[in-house]
Protein backbone atom coordinates (compact mmCIF):
# COMPACT_ATOMS: atom_id res chain seq x y z
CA UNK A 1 62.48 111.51 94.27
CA UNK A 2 61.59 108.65 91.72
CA UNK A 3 65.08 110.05 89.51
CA UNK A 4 67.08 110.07 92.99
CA UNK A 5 65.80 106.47 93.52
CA UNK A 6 66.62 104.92 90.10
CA UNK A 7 70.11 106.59 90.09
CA UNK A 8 70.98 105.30 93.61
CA UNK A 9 69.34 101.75 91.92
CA UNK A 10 71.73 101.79 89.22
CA UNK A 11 74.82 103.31 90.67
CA UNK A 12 74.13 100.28 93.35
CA UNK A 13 73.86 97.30 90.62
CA UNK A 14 76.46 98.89 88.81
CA UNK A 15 79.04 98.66 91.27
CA UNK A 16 78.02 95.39 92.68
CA UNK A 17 77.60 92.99 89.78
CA UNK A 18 79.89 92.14 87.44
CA UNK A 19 77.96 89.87 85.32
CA UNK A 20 76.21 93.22 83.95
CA UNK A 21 79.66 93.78 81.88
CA UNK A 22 81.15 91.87 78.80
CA UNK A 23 84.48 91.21 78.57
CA UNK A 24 86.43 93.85 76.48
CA UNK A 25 89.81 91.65 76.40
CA UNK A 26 91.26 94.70 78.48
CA UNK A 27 93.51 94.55 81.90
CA UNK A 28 93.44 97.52 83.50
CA UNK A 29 95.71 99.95 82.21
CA UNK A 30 99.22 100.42 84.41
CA UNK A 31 98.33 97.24 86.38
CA UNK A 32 99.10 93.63 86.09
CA UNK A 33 97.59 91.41 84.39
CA UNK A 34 94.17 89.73 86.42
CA UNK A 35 95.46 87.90 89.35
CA UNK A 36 98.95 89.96 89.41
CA UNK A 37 100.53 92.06 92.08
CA UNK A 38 98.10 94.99 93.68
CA UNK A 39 99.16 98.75 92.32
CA UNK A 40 98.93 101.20 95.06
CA UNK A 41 97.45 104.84 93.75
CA UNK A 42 97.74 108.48 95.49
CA UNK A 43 93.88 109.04 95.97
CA UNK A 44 93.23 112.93 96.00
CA UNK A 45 89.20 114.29 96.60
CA UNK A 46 87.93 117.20 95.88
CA UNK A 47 84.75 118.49 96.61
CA UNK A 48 82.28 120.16 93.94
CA UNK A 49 83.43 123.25 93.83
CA UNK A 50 86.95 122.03 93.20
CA UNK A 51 88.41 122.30 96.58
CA UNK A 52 90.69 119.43 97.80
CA UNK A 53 88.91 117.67 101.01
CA UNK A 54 90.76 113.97 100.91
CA UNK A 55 93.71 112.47 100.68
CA UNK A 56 95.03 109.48 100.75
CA UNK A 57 96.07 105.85 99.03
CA UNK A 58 94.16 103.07 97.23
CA UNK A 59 95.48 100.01 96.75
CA UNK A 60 93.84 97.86 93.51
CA UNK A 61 93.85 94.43 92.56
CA UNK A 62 92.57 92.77 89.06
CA UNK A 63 90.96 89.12 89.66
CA UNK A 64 89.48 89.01 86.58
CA UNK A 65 88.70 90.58 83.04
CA UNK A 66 86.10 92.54 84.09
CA UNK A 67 86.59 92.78 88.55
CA UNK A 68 88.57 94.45 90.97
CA UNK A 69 88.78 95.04 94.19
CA UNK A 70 91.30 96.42 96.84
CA UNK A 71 91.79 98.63 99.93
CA UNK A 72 91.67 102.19 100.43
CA UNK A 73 93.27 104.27 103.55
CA UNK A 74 91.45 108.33 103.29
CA UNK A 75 91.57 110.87 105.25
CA UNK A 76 89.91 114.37 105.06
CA UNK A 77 91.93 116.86 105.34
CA UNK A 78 89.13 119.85 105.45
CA UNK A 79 86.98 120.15 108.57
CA UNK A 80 83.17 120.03 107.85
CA UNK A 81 83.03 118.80 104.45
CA UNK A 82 80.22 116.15 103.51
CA UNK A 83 82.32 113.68 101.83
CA UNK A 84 80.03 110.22 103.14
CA UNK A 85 82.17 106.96 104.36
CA UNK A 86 85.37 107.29 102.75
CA UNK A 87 87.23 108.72 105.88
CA UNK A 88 89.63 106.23 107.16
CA UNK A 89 90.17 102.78 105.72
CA UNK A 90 87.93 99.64 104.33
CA UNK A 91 87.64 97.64 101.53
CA UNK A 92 85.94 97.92 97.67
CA UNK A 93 85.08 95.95 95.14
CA UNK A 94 84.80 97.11 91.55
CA UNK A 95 84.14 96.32 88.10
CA UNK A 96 86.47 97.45 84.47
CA UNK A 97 85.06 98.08 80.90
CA UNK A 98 87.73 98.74 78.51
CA UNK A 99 88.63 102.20 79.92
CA UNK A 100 86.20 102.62 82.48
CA UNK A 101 85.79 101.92 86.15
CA UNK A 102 83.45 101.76 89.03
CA UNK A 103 84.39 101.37 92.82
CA UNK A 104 82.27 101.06 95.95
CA UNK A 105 84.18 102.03 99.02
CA UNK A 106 81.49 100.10 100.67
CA UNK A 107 80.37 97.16 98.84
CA UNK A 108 77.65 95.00 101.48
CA UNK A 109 76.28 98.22 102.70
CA UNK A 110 72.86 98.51 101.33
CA UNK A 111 73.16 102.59 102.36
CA UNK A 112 75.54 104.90 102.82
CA UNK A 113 78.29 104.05 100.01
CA UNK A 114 80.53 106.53 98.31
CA UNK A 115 80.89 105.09 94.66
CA UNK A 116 83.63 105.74 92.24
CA UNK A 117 83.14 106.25 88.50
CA UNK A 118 85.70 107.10 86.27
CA UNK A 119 88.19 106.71 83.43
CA UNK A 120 91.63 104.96 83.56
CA UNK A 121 94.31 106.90 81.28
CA UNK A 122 97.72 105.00 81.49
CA UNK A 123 99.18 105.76 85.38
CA UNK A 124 95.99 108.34 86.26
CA UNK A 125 92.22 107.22 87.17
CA UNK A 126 89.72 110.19 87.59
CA UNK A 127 86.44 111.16 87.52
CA UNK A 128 83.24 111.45 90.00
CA UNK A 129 82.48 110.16 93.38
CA UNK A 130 79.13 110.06 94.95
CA UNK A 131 77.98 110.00 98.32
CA UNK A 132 74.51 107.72 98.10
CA UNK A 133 71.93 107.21 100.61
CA UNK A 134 68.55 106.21 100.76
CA UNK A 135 67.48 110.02 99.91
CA UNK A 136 69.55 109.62 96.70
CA UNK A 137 72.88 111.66 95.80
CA UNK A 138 74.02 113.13 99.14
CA UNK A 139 77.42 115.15 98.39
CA UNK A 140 79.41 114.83 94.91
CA UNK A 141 82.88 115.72 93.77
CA UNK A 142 85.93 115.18 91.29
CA UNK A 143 88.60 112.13 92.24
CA UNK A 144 92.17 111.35 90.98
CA UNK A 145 94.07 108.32 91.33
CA UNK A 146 97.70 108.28 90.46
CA UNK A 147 99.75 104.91 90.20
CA UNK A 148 102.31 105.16 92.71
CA UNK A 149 103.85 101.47 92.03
């Protein structure tokens, strides 16, 4: 319970401060530079056994060195699947280091966010997402992002 609490602690302060992160003099890769146009990315989920459960589009702007944020549009496209908020649309906010990246599909909530964490590799983002609560990890798969524009 204690390990559940510190990782939902960190995950959380992760994806909502972006003082925590020094500028690596990188833009995100296949994007503008900060303050450019938004890139819109093919969003696919997949559950933890592998098994493709959302769909959908993200769309991602840089303000800064180090922030993001943008819209996303998901839905799930298998019935019964524990996959947290990330079923229809809202907004995120997110923060960059050099190749990495963190998202929260639903920064202000204080429970119940699915958070992002992954790698950016030219025109392709992937990694994990995590469905966090107040119990800790809920659910837990793969993601990919692929720049569509």
């Amino acid at each position: 319970m204690r390990l559940r609490l510190m990782l939902l602690i960190t995950l959380l302060a992760l994806s909502l401060s972006s003082d925590a992160c020094k500028d690596s003099g990188d833009t995100l890769v296949g994007s503008p530079p900060p303050g450019g146009s938004p890139v819109k990315w093919s969003y696919r989920g997949y559950n933890s056994k592998g098994s493709l459960i959302v769909i959908g589009k993200v769309v991602l702007a840089q303000i800064d060195s180090t922030t993001i944020n943008g819209t996303w549009d998901l839905e799930g496209i298998t019935a019964g699947e524990q996959v947290g908020p990330q079923l229809g649309t809202g907004k995120l906010t997110g923060m960059i280091q050099g190749t990495s990246i963190s998202m929260n599909l639903n920064p202000g909530w204080a429970d119940n966010n699915v958070v992002l964490s992954g790698t950016i590799e030219k025109d392709r983002i992937s990694g994990k997402w995590t469905w966090i609560t107040f119990v800790g990890p809920t659910a837990e798969g793969t993601f990919e992002a692929i720049k569509t524009s």
